[in-house]
PDB file of N, CA and C in Angstrom:
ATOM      1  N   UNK A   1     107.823  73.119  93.706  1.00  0.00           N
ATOM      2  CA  UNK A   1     107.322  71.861  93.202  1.00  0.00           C
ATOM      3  C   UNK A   1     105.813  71.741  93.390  1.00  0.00           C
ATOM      4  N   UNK A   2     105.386  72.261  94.346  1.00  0.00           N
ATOM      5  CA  UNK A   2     103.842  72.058  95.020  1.00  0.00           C
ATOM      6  C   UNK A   2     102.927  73.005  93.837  1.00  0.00           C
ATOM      7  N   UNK A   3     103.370  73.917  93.691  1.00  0.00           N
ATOM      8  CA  UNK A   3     102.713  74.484  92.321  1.00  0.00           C
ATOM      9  C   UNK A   3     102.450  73.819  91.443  1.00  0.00           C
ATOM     10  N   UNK A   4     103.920  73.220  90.734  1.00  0.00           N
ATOM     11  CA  UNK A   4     103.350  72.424  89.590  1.00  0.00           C
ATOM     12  C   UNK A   4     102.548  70.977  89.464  1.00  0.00           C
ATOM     13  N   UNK A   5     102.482  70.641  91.190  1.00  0.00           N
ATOM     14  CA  UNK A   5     102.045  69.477  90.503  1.00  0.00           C
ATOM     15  C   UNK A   5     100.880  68.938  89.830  1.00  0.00           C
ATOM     16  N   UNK A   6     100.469  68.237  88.794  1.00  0.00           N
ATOM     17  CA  UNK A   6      99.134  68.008  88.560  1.00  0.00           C
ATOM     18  C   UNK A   6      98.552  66.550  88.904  1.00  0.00           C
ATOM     19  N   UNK A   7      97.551  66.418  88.188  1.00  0.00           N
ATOM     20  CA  UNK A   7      96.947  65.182  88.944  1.00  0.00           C
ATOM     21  C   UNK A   7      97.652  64.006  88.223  1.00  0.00           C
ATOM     22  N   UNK A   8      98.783  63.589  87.095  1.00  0.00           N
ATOM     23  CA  UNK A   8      99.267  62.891  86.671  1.00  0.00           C
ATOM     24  C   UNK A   8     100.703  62.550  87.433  1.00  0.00           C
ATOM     25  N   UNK A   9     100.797  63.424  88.056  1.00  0.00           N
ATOM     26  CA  UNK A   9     102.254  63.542  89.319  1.00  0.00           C
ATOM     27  C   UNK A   9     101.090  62.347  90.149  1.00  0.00           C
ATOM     28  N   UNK A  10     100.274  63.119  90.685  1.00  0.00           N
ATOM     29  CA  UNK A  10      99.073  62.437  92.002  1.00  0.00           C
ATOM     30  C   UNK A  10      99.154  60.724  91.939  1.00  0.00           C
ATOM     31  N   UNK A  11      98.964  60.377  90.496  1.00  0.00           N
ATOM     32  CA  UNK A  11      98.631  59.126  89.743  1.00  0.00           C
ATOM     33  C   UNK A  11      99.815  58.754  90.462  1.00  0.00           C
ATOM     34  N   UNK A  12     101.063  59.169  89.368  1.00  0.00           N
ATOM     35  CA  UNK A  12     102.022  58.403  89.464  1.00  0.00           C
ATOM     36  C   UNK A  12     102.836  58.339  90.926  1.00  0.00           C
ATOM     37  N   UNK A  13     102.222  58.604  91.594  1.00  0.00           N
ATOM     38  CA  UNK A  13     102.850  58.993  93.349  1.00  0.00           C
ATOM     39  C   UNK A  13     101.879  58.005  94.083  1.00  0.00           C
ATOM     40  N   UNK A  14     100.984  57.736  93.908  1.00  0.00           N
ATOM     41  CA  UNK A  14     100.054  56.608  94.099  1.00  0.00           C
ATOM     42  C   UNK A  14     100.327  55.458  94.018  1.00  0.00           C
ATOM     43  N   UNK A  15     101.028  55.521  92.247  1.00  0.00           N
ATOM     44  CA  UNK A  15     101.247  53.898  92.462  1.00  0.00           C
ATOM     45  C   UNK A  15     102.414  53.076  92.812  1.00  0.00           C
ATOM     46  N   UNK A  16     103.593  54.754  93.024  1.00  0.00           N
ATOM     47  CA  UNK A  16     104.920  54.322  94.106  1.00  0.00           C
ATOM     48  C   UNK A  16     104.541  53.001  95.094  1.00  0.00           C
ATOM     49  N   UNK A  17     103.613  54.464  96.082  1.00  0.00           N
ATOM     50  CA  UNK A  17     103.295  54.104  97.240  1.00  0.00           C
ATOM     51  C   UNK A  17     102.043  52.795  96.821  1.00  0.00           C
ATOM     52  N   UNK A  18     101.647  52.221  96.045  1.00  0.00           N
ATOM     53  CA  UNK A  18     100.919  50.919  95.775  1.00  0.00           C
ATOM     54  C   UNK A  18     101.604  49.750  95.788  1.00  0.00           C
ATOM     55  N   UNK A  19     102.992  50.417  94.986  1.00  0.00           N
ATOM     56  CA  UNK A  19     104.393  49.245  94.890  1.00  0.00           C
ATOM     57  C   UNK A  19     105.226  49.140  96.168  1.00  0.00           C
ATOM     58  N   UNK A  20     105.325  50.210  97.303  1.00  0.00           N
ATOM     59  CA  UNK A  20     105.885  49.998  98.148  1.00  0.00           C
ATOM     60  C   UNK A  20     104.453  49.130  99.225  1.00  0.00           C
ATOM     61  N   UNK A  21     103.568  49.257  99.461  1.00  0.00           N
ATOM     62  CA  UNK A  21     102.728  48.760  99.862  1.00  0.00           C
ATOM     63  C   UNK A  21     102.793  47.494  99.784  1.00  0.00           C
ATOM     64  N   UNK A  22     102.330  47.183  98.357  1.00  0.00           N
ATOM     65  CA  UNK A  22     102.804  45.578  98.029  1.00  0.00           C
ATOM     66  C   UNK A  22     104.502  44.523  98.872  1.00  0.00           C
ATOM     67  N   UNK A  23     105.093  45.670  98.491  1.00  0.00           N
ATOM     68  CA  UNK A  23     106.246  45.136  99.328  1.00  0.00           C
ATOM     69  C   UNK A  23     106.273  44.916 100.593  1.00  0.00           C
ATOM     70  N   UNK A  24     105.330  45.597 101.585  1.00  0.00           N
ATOM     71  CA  UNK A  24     105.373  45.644 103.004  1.00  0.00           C
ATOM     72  C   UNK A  24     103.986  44.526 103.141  1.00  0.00           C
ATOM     73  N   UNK A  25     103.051  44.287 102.424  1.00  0.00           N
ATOM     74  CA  UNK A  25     102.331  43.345 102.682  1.00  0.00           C
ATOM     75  C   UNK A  25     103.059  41.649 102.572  1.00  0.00           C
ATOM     76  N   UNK A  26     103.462  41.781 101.336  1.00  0.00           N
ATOM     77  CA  UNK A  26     104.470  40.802 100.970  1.00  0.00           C
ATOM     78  C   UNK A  26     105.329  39.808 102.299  1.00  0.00           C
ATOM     79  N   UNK A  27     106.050  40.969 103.020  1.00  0.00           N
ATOM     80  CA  UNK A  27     107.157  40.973 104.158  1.00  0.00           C
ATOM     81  C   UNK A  27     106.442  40.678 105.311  1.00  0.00           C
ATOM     82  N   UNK A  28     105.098  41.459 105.249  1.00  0.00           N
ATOM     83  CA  UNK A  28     104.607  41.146 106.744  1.00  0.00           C
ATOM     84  C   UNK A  28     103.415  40.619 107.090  1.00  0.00           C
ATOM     85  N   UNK A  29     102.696  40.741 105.692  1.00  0.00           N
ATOM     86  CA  UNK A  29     101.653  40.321 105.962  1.00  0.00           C
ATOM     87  C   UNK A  29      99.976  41.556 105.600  1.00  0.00           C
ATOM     88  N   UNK A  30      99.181  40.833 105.193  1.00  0.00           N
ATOM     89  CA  UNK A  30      98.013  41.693 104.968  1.00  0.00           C
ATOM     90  C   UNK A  30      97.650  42.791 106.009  1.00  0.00           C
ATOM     91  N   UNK A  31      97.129  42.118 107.244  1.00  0.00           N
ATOM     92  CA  UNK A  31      97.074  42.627 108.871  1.00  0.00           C
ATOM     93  C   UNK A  31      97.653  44.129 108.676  1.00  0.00           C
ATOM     94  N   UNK A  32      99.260  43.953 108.620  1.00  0.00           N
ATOM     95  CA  UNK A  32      99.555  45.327 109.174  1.00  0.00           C
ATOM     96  C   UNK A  32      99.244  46.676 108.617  1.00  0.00           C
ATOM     97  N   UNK A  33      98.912  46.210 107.035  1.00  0.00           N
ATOM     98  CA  UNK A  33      98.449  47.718 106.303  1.00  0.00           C
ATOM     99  C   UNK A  33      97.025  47.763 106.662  1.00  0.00           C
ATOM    100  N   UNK A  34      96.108  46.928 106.981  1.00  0.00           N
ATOM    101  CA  UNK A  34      94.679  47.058 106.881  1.00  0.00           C
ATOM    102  C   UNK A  34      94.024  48.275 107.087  1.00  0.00           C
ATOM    103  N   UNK A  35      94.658  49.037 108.663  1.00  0.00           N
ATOM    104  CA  UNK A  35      93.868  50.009 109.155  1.00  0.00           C
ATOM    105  C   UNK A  35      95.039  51.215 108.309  1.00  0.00           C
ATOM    106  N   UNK A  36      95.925  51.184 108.008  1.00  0.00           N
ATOM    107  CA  UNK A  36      96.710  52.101 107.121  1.00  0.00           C
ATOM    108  C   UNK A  36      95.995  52.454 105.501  1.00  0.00           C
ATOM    109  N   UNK A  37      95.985  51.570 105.266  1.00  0.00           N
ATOM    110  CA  UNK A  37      95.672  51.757 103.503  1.00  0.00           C
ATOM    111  C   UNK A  37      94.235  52.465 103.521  1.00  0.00           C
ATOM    112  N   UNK A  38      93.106  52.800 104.093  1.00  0.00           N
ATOM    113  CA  UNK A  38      92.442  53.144 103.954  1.00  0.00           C
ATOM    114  C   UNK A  38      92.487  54.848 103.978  1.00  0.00           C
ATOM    115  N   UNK A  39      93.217  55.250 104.850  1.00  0.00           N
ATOM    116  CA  UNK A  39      93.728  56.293 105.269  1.00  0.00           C
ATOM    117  C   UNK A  39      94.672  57.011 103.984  1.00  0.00           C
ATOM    118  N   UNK A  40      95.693  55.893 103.690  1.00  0.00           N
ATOM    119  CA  UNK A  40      96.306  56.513 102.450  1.00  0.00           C
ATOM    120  C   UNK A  40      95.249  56.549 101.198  1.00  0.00           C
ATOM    121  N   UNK A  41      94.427  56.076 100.845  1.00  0.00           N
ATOM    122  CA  UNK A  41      93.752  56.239  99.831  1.00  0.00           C
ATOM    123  C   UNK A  41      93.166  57.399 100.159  1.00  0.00           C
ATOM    124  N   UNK A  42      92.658  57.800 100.905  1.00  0.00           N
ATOM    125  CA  UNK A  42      91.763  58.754 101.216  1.00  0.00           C
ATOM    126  C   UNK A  42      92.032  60.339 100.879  1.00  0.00           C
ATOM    127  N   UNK A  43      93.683  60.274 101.426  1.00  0.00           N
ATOM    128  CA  UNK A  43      94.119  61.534 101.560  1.00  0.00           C
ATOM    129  C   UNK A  43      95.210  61.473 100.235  1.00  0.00           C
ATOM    130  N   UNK A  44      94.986  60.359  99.239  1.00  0.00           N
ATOM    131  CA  UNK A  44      95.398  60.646  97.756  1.00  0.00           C
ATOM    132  C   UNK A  44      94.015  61.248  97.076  1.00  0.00           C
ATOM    133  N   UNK A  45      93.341  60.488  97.559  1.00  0.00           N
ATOM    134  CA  UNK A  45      91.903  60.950  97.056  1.00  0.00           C
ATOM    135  C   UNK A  45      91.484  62.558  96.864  1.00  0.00           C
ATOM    136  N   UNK A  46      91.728  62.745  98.142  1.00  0.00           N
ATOM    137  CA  UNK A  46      91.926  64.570  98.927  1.00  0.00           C
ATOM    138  C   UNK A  46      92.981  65.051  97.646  1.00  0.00           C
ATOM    139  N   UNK A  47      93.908  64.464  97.560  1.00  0.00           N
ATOM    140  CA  UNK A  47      94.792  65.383  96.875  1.00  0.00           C
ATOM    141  C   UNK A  47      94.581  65.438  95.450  1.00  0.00           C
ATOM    142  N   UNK A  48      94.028  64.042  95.026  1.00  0.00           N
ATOM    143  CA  UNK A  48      93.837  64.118  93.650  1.00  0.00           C
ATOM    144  C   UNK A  48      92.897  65.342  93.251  1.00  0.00           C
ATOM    145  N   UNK A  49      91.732  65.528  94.465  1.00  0.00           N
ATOM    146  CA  UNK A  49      90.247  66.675  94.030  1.00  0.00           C
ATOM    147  C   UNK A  49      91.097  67.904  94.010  1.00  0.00           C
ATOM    148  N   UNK A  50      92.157  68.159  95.174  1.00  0.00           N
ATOM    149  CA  UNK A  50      92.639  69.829  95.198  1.00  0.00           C
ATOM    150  C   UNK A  50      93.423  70.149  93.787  1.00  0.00           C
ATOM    151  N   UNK A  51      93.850  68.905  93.496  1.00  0.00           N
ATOM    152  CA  UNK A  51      94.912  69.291  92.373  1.00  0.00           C
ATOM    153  C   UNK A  51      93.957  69.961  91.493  1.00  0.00           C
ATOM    154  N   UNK A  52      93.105  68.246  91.076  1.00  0.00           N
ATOM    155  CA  UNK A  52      92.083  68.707  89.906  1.00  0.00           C
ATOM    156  C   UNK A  52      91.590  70.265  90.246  1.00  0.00           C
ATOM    157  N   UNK A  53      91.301  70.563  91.020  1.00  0.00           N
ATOM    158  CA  UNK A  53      90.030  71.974  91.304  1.00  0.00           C
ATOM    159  C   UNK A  53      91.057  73.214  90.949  1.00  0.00           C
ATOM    160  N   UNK A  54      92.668  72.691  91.376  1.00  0.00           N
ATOM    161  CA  UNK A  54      93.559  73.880  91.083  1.00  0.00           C
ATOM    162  C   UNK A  54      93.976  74.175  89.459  1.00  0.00           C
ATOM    163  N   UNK A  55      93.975  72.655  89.135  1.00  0.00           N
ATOM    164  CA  UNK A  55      94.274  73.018  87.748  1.00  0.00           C
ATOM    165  C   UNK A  55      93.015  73.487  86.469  1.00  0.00           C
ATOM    166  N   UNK A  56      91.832  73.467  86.897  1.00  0.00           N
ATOM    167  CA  UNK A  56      90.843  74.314  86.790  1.00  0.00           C
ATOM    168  C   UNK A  56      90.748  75.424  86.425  1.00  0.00           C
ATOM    169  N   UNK A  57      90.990  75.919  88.700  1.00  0.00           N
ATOM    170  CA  UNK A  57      91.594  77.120  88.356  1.00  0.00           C
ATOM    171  C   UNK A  57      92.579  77.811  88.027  1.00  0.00           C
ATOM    172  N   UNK A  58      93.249  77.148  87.281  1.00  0.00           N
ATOM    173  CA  UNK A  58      94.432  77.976  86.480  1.00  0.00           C
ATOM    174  C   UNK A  58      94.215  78.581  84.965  1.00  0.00           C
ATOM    175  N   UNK A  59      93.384  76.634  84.571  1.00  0.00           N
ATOM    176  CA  UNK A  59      92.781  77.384  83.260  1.00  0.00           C
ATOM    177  C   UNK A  59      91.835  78.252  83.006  1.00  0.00           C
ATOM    178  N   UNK A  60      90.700  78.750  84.137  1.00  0.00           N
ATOM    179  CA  UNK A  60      89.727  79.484  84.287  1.00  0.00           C
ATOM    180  C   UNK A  60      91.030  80.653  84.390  1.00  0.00           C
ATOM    181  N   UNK A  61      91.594  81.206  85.086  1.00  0.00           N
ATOM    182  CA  UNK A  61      92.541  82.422  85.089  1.00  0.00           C
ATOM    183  C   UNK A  61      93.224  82.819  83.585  1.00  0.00           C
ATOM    184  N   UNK A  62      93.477  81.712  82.960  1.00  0.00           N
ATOM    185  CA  UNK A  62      94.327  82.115  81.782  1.00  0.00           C
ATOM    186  C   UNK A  62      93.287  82.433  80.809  1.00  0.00           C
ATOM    187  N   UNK A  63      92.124  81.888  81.059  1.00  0.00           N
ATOM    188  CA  UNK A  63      90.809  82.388  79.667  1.00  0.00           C
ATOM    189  C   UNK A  63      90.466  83.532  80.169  1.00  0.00           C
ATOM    190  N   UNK A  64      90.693  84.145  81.421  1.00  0.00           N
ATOM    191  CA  UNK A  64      89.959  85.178  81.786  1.00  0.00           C
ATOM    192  C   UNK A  64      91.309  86.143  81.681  1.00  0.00           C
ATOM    193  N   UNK A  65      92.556  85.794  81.998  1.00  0.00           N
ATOM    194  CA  UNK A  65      93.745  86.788  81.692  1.00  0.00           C
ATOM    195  C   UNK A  65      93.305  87.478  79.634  1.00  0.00           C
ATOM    196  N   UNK A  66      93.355  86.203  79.227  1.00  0.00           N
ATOM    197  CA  UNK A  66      92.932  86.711  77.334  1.00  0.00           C
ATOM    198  C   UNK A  66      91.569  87.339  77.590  1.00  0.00           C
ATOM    199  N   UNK A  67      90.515  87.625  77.650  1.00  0.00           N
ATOM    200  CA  UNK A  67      89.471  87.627  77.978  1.00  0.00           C
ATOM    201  C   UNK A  67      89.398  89.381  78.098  1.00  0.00           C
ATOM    202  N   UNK A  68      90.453  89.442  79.546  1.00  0.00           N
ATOM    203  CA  UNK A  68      90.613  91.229  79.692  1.00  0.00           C
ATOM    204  C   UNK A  68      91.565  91.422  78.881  1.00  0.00           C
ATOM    205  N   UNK A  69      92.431  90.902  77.956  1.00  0.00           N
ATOM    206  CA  UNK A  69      93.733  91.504  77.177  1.00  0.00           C
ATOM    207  C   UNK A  69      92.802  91.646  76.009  1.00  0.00           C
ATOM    208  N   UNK A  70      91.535  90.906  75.799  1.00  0.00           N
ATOM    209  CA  UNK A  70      90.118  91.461  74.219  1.00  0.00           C
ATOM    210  C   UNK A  70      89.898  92.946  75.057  1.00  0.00           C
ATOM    211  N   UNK A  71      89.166  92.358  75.976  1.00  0.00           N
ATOM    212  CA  UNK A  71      88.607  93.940  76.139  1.00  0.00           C
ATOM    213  C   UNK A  71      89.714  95.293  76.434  1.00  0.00           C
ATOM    214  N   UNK A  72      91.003  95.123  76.901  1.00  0.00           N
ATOM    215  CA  UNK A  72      91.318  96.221  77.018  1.00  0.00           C
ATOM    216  C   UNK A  72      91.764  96.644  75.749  1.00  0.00           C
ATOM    217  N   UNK A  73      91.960  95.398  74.756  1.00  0.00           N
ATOM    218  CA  UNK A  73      92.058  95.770  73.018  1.00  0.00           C
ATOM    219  C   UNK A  73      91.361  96.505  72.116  1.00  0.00           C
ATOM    220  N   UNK A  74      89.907  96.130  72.770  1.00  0.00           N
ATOM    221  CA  UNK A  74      88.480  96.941  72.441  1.00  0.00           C
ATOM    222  C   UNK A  74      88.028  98.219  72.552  1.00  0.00           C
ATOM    223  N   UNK A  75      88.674  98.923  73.884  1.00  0.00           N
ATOM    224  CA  UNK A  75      89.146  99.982  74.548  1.00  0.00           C
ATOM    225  C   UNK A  75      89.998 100.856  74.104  1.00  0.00           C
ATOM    226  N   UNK A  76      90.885 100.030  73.799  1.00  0.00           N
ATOM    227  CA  UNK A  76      91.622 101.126  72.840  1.00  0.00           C
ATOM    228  C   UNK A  76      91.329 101.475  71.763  1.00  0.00           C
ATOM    229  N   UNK A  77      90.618 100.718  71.028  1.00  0.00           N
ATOM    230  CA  UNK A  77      90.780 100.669  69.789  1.00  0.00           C
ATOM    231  C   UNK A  77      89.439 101.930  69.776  1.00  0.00           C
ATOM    232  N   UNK A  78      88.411 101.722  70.522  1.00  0.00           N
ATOM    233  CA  UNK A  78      87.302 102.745  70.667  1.00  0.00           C
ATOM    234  C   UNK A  78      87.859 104.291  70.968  1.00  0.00           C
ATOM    235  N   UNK A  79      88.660 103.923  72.005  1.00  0.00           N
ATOM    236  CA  UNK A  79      89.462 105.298  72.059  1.00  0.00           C
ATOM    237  C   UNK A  79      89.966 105.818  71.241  1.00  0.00           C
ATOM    238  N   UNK A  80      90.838 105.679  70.090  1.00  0.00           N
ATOM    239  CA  UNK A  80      91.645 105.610  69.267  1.00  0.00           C
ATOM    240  C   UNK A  80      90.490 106.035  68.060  1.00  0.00           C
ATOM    241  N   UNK A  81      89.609 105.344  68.123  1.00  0.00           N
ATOM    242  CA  UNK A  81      88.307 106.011  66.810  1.00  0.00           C
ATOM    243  C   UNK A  81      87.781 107.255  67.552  1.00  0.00           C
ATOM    244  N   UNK A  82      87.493 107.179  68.573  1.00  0.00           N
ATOM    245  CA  UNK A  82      86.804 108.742  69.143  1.00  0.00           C
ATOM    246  C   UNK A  82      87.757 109.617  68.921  1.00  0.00           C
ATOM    247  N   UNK A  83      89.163 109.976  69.401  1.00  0.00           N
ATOM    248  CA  UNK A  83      90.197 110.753  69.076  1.00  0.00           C
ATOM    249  C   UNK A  83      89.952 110.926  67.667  1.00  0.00           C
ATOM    250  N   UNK A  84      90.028 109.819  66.616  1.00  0.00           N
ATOM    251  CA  UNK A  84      89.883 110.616  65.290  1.00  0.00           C
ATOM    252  C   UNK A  84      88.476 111.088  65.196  1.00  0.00           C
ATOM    253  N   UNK A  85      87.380 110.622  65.401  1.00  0.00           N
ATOM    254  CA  UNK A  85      86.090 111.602  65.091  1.00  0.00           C
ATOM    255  C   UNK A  85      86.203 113.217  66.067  1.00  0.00           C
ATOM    256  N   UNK A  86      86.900 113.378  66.881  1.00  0.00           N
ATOM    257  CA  UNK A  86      86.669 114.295  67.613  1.00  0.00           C
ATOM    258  C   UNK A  86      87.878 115.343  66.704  1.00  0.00           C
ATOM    259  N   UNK A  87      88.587 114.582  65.796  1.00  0.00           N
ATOM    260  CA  UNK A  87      89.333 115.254  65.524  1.00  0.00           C
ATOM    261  C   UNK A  87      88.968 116.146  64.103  1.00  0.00           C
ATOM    262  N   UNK A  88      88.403 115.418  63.329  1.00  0.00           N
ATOM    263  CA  UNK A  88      87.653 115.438  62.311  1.00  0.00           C
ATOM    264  C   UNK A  88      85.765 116.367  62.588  1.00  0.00           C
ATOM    265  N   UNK A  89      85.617 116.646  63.849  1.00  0.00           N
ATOM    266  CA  UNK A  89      84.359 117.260  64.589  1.00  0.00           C
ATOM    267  C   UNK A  89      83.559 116.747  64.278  1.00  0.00           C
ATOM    268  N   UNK A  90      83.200 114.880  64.231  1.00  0.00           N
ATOM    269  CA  UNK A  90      82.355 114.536  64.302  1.00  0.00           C
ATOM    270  C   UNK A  90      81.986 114.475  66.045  1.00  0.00           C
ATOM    271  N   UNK A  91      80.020 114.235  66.422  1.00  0.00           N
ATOM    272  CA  UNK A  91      80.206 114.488  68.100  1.00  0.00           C
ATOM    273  C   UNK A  91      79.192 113.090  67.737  1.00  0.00           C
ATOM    274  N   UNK A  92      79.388 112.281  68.533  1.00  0.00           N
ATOM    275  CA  UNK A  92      78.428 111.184  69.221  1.00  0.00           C
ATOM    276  C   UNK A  92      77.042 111.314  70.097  1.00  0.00           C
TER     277      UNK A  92
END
């Protein structure tokens, strides 16, 4: 699960815990979340940046996975022309 999550999971896990919040302020009062809620924002905050930075780098990996699947296309294909000039005795 920790793999997939992205920052729209993050969102919506936020505003659970916004709705359960509300409920415990509701019941008990402002006071008891005061020194809490700051803390939870913080370390949604934290999680929202790792997600974002991971899902980044995922798409940076997949442009660079196509990226070497051009060049090793390029490679061949060069190879594949030298074999015929070498075959034909043309020399470079």
């Amino acid at each position: 699960m920790a793999a997939d999550l992205t920052t729209a999971d993050v969102y919506e896990d936020a505003s659970l815990i916004g709705q359960d919040i509300e409920k415990i302020i509701e019941r008990f009062g402002h006071d008891v979340m005061m020194d809490l809620m700051p803390k939870i924002i913080r370390v949604l905050e934290k999680l929202e940046i790792v997600v974002g930075e991971r899902e980044k780098d995922k798409l940076e990996i997949a442009e660079l996975k196509l990226e070497n699947e051009r060049l090793y296309l390029d490679i061949k294909r060069e190879a594949s022309q030298r074999r015929k000039l070498d075959e034909v005795g043309v020399v470079l």
